[in-house]
PDB file of N, CA and C in Angstrom:
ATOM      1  N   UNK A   1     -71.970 -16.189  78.328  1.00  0.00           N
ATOM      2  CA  UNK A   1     -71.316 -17.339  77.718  1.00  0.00           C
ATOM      3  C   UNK A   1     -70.044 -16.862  77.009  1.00  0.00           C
ATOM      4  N   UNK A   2     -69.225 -17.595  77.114  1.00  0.00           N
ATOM      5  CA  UNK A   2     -67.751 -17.319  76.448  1.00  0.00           C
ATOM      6  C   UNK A   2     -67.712 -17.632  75.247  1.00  0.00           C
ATOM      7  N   UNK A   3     -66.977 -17.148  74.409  1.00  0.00           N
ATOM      8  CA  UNK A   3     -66.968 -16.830  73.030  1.00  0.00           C
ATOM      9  C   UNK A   3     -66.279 -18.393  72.784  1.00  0.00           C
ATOM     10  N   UNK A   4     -65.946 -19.421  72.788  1.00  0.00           N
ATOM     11  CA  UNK A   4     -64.936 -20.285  72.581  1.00  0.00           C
ATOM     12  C   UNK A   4     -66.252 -21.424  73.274  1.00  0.00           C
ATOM     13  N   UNK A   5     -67.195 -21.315  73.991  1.00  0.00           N
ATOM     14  CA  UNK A   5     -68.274 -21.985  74.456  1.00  0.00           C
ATOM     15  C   UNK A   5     -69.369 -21.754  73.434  1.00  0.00           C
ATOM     16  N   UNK A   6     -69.421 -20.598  72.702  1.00  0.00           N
ATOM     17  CA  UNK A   6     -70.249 -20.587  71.419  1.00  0.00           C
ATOM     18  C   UNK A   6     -69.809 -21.146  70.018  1.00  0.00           C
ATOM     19  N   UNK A   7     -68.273 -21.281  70.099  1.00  0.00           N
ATOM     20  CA  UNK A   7     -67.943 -22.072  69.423  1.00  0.00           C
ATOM     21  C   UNK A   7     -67.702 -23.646  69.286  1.00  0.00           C
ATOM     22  N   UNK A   8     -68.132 -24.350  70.125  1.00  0.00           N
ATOM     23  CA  UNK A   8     -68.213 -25.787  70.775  1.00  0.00           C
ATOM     24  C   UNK A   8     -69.767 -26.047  70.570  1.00  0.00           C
ATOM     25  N   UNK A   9     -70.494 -24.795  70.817  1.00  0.00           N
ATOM     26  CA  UNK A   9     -71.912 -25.260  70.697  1.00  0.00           C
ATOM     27  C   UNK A   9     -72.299 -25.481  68.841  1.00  0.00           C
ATOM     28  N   UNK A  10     -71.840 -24.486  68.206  1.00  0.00           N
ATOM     29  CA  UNK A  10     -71.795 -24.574  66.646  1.00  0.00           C
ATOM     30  C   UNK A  10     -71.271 -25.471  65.948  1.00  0.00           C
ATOM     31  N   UNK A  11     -70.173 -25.986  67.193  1.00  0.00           N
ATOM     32  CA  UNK A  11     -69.692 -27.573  66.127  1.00  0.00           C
ATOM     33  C   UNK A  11     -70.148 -28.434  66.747  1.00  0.00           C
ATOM     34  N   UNK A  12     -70.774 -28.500  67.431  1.00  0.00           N
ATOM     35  CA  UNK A  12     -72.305 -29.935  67.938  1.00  0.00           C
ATOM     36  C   UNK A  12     -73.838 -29.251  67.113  1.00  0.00           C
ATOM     37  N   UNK A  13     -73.560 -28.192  66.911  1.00  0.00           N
ATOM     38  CA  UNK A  13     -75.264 -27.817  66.083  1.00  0.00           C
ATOM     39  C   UNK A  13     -74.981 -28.552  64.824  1.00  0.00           C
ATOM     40  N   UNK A  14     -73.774 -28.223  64.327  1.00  0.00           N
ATOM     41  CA  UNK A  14     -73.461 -28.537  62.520  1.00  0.00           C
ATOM     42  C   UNK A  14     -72.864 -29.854  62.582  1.00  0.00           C
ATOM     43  N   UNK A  15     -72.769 -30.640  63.812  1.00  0.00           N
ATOM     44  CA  UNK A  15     -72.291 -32.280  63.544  1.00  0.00           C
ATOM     45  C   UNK A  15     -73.847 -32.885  63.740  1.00  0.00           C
ATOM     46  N   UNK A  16     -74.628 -32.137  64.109  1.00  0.00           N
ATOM     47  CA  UNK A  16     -76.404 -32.876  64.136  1.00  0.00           C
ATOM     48  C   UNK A  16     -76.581 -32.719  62.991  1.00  0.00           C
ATOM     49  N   UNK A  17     -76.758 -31.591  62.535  1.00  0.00           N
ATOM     50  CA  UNK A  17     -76.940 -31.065  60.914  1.00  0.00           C
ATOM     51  C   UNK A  17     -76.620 -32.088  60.245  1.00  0.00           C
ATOM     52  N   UNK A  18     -75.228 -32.455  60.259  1.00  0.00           N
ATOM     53  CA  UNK A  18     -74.572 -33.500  59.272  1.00  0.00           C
ATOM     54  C   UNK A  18     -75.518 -34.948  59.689  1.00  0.00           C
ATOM     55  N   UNK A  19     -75.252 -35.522  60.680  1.00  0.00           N
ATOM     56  CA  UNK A  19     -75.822 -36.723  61.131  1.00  0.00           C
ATOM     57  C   UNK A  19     -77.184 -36.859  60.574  1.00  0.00           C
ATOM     58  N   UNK A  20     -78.232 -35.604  60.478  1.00  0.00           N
ATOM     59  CA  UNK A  20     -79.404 -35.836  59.940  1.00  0.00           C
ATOM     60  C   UNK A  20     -78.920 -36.080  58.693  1.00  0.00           C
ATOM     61  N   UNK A  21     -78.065 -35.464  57.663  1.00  0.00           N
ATOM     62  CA  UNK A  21     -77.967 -35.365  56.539  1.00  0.00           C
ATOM     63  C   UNK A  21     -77.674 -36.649  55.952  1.00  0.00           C
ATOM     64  N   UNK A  22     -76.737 -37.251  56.790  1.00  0.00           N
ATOM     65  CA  UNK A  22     -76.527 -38.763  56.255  1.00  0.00           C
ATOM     66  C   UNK A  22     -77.107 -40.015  56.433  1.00  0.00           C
ATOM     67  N   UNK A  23     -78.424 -39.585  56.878  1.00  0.00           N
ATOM     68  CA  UNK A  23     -78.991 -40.448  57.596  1.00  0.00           C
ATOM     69  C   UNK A  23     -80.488 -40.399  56.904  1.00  0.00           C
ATOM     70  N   UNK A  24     -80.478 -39.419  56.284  1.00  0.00           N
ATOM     71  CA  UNK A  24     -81.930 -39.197  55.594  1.00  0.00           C
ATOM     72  C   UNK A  24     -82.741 -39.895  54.968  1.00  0.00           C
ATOM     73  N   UNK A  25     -83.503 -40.768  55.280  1.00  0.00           N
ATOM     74  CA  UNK A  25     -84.447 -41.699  54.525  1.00  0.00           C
ATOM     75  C   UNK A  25     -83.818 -43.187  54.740  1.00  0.00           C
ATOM     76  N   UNK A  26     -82.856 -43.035  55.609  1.00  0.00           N
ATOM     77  CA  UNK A  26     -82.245 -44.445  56.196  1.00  0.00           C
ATOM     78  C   UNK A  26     -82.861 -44.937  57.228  1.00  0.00           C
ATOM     79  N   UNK A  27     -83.400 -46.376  57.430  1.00  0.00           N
ATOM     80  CA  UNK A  27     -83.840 -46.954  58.415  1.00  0.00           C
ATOM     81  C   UNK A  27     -82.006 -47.847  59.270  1.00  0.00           C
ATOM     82  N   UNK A  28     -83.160 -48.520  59.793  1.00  0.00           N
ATOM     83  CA  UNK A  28     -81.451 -49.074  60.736  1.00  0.00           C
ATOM     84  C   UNK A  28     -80.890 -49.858  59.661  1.00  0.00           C
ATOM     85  N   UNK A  29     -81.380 -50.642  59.119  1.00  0.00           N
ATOM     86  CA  UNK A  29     -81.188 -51.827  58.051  1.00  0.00           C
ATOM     87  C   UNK A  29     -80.150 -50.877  57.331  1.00  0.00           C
ATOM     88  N   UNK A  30     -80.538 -50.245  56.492  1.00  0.00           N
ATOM     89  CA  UNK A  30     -79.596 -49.354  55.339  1.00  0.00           C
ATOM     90  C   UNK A  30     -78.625 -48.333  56.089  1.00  0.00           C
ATOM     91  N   UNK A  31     -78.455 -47.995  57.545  1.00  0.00           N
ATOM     92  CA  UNK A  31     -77.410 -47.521  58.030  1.00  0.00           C
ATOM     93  C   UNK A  31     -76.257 -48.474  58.284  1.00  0.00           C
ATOM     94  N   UNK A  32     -77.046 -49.689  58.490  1.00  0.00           N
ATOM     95  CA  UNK A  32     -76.093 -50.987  58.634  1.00  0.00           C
ATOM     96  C   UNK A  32     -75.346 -51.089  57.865  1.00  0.00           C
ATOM     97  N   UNK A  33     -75.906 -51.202  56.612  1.00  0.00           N
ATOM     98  CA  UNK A  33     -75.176 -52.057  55.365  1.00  0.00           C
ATOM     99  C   UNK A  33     -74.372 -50.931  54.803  1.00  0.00           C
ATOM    100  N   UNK A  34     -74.235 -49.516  54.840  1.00  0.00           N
ATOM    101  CA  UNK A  34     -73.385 -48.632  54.776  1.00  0.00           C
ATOM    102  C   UNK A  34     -72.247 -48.271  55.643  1.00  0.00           C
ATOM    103  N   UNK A  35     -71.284 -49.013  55.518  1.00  0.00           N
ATOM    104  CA  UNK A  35     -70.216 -48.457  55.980  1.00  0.00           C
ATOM    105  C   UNK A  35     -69.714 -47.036  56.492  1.00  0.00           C
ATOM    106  N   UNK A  36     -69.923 -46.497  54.999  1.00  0.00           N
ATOM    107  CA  UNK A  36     -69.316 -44.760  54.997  1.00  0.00           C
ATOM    108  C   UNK A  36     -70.569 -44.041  55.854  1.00  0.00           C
ATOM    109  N   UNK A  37     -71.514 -44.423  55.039  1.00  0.00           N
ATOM    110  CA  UNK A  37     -72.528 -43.679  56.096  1.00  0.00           C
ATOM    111  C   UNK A  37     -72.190 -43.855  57.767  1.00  0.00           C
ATOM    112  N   UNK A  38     -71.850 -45.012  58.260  1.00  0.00           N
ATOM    113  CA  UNK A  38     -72.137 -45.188  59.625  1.00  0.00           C
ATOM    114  C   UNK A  38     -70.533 -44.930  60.353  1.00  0.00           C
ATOM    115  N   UNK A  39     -69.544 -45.197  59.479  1.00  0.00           N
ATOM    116  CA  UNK A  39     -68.530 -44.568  59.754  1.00  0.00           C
ATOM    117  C   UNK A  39     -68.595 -42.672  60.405  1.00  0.00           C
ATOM    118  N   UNK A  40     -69.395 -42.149  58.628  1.00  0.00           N
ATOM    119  CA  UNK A  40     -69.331 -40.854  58.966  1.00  0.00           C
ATOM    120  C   UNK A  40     -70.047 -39.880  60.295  1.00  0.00           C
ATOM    121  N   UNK A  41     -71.191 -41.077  60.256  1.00  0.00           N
ATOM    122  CA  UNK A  41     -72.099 -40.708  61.980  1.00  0.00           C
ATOM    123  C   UNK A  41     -71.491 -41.089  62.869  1.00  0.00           C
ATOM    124  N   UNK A  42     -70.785 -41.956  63.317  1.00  0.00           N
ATOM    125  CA  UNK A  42     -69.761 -41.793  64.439  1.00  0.00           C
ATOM    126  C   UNK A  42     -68.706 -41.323  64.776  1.00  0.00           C
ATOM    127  N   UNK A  43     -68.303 -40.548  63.365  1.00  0.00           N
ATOM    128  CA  UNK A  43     -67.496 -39.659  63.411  1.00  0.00           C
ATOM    129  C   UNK A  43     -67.494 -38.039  64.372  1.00  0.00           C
ATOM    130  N   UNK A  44     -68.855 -38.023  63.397  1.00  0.00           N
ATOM    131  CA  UNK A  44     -70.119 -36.956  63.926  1.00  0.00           C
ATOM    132  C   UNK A  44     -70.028 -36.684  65.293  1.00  0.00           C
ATOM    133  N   UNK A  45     -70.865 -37.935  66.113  1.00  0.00           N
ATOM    134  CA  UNK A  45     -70.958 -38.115  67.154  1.00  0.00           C
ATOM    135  C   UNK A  45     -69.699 -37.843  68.020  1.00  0.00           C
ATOM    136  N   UNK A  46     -68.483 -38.618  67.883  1.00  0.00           N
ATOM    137  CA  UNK A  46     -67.165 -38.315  68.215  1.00  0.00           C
ATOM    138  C   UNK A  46     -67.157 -36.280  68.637  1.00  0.00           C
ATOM    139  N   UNK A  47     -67.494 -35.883  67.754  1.00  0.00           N
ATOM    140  CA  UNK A  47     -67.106 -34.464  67.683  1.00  0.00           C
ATOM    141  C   UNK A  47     -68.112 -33.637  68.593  1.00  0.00           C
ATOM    142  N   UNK A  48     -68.892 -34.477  68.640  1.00  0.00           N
ATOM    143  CA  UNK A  48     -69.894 -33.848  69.725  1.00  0.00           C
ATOM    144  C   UNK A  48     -69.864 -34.230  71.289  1.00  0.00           C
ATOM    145  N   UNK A  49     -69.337 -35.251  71.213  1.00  0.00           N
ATOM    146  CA  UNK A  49     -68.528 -35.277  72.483  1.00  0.00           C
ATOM    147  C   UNK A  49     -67.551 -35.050  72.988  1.00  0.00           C
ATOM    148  N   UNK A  50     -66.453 -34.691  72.212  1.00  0.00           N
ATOM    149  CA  UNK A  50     -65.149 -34.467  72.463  1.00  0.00           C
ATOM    150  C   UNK A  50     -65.896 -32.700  72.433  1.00  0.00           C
ATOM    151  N   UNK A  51     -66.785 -32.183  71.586  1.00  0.00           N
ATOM    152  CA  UNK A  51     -66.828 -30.903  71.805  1.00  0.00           C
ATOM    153  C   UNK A  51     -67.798 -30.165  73.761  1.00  0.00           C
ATOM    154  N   UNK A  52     -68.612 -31.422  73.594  1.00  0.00           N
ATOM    155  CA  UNK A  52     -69.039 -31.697  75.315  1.00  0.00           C
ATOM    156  C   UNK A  52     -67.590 -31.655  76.253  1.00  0.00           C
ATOM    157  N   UNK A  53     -66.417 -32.520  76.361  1.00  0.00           N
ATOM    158  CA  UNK A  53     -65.487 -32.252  76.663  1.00  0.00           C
ATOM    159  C   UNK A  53     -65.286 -31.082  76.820  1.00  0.00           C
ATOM    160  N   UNK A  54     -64.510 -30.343  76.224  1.00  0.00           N
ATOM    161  CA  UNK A  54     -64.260 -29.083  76.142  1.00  0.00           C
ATOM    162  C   UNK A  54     -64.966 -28.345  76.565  1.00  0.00           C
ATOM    163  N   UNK A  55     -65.973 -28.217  76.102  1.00  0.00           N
ATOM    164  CA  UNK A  55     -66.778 -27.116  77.340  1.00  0.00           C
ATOM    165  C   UNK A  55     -66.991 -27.444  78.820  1.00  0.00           C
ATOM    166  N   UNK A  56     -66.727 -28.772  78.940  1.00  0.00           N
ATOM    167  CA  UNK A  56     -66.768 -29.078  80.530  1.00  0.00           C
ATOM    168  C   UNK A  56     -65.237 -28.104  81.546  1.00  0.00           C
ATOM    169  N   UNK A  57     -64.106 -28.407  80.355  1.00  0.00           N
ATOM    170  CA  UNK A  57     -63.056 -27.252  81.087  1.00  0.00           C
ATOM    171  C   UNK A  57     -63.186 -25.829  80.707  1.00  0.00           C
ATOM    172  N   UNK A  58     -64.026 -25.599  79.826  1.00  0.00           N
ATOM    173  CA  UNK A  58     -63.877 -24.202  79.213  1.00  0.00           C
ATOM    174  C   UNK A  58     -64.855 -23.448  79.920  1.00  0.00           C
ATOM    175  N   UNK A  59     -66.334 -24.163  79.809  1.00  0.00           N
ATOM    176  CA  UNK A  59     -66.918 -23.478  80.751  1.00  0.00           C
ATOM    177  C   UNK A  59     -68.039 -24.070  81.142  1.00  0.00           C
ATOM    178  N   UNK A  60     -68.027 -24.950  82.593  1.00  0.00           N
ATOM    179  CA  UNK A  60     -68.735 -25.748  83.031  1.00  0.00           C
ATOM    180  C   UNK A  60     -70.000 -24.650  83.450  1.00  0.00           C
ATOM    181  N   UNK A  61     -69.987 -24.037  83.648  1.00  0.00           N
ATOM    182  CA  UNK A  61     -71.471 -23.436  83.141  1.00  0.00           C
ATOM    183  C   UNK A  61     -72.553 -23.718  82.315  1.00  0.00           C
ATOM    184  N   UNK A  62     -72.210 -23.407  81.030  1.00  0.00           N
ATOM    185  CA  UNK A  62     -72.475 -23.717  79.580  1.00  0.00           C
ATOM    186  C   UNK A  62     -72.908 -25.482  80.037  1.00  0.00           C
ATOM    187  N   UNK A  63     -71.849 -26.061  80.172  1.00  0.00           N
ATOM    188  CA  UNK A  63     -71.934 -27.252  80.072  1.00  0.00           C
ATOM    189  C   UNK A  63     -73.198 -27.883  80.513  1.00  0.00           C
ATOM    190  N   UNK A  64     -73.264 -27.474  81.857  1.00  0.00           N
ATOM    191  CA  UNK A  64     -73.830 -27.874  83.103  1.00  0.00           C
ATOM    192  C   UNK A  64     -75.651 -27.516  82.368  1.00  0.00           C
ATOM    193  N   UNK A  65     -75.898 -26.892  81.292  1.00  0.00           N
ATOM    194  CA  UNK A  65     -76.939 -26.717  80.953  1.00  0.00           C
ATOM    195  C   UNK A  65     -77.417 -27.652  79.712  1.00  0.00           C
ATOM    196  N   UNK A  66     -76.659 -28.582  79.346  1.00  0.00           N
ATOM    197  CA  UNK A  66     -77.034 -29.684  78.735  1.00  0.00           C
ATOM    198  C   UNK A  66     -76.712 -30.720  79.475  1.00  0.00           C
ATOM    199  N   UNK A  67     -78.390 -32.131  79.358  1.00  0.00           N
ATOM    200  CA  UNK A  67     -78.747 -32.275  80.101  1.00  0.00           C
ATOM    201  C   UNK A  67     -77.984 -33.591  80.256  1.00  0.00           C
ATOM    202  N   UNK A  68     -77.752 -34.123  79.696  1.00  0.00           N
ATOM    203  CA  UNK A  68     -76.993 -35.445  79.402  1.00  0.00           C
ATOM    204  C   UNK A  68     -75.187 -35.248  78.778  1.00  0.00           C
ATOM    205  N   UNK A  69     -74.772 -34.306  79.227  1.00  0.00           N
ATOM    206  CA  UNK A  69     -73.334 -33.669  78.626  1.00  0.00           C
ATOM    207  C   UNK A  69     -72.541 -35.103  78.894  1.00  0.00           C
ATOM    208  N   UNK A  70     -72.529 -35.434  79.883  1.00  0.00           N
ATOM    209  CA  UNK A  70     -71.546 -36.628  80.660  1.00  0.00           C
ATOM    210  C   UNK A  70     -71.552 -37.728  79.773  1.00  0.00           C
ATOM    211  N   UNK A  71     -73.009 -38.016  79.604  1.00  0.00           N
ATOM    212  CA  UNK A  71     -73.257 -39.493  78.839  1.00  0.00           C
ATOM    213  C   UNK A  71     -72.798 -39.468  77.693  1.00  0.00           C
ATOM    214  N   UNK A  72     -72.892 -37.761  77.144  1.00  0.00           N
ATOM    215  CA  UNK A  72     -72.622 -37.702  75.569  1.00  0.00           C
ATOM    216  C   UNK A  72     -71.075 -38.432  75.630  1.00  0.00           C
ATOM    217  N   UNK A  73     -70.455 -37.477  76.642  1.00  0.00           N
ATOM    218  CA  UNK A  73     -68.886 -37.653  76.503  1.00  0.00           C
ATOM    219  C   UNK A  73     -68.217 -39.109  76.815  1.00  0.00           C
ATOM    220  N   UNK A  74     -69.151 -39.882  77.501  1.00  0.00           N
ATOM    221  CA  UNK A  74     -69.248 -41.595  77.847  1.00  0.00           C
ATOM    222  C   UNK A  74     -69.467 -41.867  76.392  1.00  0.00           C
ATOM    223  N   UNK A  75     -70.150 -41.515  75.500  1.00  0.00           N
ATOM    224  CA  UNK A  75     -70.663 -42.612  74.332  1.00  0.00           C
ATOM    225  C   UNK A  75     -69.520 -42.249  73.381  1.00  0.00           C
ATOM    226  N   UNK A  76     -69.113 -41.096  73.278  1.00  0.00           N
ATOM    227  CA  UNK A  76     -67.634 -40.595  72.259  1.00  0.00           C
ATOM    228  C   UNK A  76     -66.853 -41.893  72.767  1.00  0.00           C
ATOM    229  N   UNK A  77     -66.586 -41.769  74.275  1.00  0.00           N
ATOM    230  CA  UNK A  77     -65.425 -42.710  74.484  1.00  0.00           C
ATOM    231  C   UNK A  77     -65.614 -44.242  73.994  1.00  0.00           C
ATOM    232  N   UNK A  78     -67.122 -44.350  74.212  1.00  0.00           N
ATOM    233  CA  UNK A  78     -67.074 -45.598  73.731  1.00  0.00           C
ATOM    234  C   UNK A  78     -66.768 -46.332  72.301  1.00  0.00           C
ATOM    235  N   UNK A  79     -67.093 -45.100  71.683  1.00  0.00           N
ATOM    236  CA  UNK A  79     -67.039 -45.267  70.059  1.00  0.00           C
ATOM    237  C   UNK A  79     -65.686 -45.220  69.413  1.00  0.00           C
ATOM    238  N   UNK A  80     -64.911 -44.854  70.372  1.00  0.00           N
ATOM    239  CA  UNK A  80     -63.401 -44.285  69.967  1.00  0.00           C
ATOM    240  C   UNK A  80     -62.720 -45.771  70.867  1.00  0.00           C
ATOM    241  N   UNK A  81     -63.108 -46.063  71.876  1.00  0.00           N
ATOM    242  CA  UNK A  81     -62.394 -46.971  72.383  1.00  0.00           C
ATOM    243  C   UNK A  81     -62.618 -48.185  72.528  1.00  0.00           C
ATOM    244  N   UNK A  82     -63.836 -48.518  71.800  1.00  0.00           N
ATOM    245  CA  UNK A  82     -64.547 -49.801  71.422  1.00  0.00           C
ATOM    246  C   UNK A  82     -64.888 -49.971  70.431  1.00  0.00           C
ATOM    247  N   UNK A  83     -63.865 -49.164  69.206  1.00  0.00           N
ATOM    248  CA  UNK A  83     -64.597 -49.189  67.708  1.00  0.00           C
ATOM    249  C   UNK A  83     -64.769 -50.641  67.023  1.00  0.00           C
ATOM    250  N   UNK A  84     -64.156 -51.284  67.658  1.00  0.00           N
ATOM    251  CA  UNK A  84     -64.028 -52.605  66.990  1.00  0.00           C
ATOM    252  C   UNK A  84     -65.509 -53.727  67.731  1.00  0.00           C
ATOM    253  N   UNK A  85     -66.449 -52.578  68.739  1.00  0.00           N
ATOM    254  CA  UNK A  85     -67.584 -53.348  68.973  1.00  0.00           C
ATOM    255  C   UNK A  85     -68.872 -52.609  69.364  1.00  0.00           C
ATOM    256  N   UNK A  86     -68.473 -51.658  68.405  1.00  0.00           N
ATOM    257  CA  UNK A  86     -70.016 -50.627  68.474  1.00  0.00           C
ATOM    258  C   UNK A  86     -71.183 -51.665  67.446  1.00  0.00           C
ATOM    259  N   UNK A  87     -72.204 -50.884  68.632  1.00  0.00           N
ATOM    260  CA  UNK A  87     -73.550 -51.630  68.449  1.00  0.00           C
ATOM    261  C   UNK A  87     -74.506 -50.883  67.696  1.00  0.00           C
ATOM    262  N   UNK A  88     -74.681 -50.946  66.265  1.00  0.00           N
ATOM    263  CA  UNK A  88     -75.009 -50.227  65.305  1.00  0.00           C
ATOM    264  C   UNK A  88     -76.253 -49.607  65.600  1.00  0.00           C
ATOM    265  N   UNK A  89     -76.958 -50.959  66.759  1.00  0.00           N
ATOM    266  CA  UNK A  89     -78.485 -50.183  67.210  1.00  0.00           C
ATOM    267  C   UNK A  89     -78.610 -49.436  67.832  1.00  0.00           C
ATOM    268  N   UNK A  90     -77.674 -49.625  68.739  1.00  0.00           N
ATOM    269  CA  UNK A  90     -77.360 -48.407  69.814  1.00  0.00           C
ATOM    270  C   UNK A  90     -77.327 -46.898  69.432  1.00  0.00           C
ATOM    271  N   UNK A  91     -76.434 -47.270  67.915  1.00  0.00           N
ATOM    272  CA  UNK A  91     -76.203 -45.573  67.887  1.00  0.00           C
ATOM    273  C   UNK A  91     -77.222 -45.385  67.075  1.00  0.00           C
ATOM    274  N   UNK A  92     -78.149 -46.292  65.983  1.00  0.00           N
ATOM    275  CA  UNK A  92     -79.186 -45.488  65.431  1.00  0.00           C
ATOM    276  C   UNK A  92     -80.472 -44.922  66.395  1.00  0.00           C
ATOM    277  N   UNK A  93     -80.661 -46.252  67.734  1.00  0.00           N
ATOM    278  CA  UNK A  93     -81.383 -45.578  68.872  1.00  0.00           C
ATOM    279  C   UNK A  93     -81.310 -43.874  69.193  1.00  0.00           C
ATOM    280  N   UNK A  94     -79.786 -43.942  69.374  1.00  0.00           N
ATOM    281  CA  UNK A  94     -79.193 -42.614  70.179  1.00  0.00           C
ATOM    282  C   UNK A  94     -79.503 -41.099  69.027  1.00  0.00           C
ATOM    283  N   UNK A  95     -79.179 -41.998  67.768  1.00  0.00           N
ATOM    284  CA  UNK A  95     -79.517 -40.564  66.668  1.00  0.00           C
ATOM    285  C   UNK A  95     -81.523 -40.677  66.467  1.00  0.00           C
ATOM    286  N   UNK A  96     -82.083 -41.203  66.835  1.00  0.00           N
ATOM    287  CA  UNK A  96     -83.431 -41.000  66.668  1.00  0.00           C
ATOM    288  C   UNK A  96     -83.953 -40.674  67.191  1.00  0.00           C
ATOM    289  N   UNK A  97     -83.614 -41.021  68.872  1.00  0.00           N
ATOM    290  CA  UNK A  97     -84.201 -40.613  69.865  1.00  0.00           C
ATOM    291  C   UNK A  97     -84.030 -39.817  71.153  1.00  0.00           C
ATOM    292  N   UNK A  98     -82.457 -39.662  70.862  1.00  0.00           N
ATOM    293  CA  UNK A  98     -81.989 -38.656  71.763  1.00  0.00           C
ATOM    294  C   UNK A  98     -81.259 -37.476  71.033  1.00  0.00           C
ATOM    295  N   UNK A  99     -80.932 -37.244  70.091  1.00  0.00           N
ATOM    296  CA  UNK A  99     -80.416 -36.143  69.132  1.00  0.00           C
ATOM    297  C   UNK A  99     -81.259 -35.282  69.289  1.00  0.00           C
ATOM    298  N   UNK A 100     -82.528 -35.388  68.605  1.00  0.00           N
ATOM    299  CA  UNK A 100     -83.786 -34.358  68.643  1.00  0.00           C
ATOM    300  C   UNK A 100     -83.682 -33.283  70.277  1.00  0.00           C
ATOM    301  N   UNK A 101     -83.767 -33.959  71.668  1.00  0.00           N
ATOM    302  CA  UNK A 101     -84.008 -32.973  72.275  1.00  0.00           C
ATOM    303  C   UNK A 101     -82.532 -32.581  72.624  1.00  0.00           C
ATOM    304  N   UNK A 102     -81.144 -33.286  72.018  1.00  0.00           N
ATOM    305  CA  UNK A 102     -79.882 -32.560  72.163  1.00  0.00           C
ATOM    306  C   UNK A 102     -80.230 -31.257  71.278  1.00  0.00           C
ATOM    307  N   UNK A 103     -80.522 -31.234  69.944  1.00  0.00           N
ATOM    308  CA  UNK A 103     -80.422 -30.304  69.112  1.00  0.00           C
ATOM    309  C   UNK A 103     -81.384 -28.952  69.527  1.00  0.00           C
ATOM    310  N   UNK A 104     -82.565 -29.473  70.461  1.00  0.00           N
ATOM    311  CA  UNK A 104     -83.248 -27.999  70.932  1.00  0.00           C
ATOM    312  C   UNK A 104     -82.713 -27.363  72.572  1.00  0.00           C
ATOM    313  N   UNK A 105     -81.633 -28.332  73.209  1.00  0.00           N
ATOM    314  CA  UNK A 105     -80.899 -27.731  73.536  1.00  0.00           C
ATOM    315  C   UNK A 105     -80.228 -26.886  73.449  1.00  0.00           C
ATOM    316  N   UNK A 106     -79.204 -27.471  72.361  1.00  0.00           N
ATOM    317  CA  UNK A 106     -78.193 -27.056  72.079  1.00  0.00           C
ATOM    318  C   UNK A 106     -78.291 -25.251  71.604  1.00  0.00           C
ATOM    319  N   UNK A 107     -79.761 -25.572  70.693  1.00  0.00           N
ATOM    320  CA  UNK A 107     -80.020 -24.276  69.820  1.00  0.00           C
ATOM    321  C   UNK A 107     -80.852 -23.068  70.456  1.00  0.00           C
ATOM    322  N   UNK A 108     -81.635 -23.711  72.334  1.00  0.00           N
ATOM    323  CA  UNK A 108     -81.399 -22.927  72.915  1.00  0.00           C
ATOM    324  C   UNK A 108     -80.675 -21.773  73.471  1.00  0.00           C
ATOM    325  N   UNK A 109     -79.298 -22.903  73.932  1.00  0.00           N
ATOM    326  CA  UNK A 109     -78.131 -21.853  74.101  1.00  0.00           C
ATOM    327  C   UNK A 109     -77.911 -20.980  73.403  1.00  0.00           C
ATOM    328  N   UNK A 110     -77.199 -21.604  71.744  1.00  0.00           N
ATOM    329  CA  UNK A 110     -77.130 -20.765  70.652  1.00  0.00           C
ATOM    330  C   UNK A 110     -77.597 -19.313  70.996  1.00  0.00           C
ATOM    331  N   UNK A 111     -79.023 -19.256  70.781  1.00  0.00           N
ATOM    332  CA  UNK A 111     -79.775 -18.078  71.380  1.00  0.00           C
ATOM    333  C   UNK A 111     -79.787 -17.472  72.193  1.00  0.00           C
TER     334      UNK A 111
END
């Protein structure tokens, strides 16, 4: 793995990190009614796809070993290019239930 592919993987390990962090003891209801909070998780998210990006030119290898890389980089776009109609359930779905086996991915590689 390329040194610049371990660095793409560390800023999707530490944008999960964060996403759990702001999210802690929040149901959907109270991610709703927080702005900053839900701002700052799609921020998150953003960075984890744009960092999926990048490893797709840097080193589709790497890439090619997470399993949903594409979709990640589909849902960045969506959030960036439909901010004015993201579906709040959607993304608390996506952080509850698909984060978890991104993050033992991800921390596979790591290793």
């Amino acid at each position: 793995m390329q040194d610049e592919a371990l660095k793409l993987l560390m800023d999707i390990r530490e944008a999960l990190i964060d996403i759990d962090t702001f999210t802690l003891g929040l149901n959907l209801e109270g991610y709703v009614s927080d702005p900053l909070r839900s701002a700052a998780v799609e921020r998150k998210f953003e960075i984890i796809g744009e960092a999926c990006n990048r490893l797709s030119i840097r080193d589709e290898e790497t890439f090619e070993k997470i399993t949903h890389a594409s979709q990640i980089i589909g849902f960045r776009n969506r959030l960036i290019h439909g901010y004015d109609a993201v579906d709040h359930a959607i993304v608390w779905d996506v952080l509850k239930n698909k984060l978890p086996f991104l993050r033992d991915e991800v921390d596979g590689l790591i290793r």
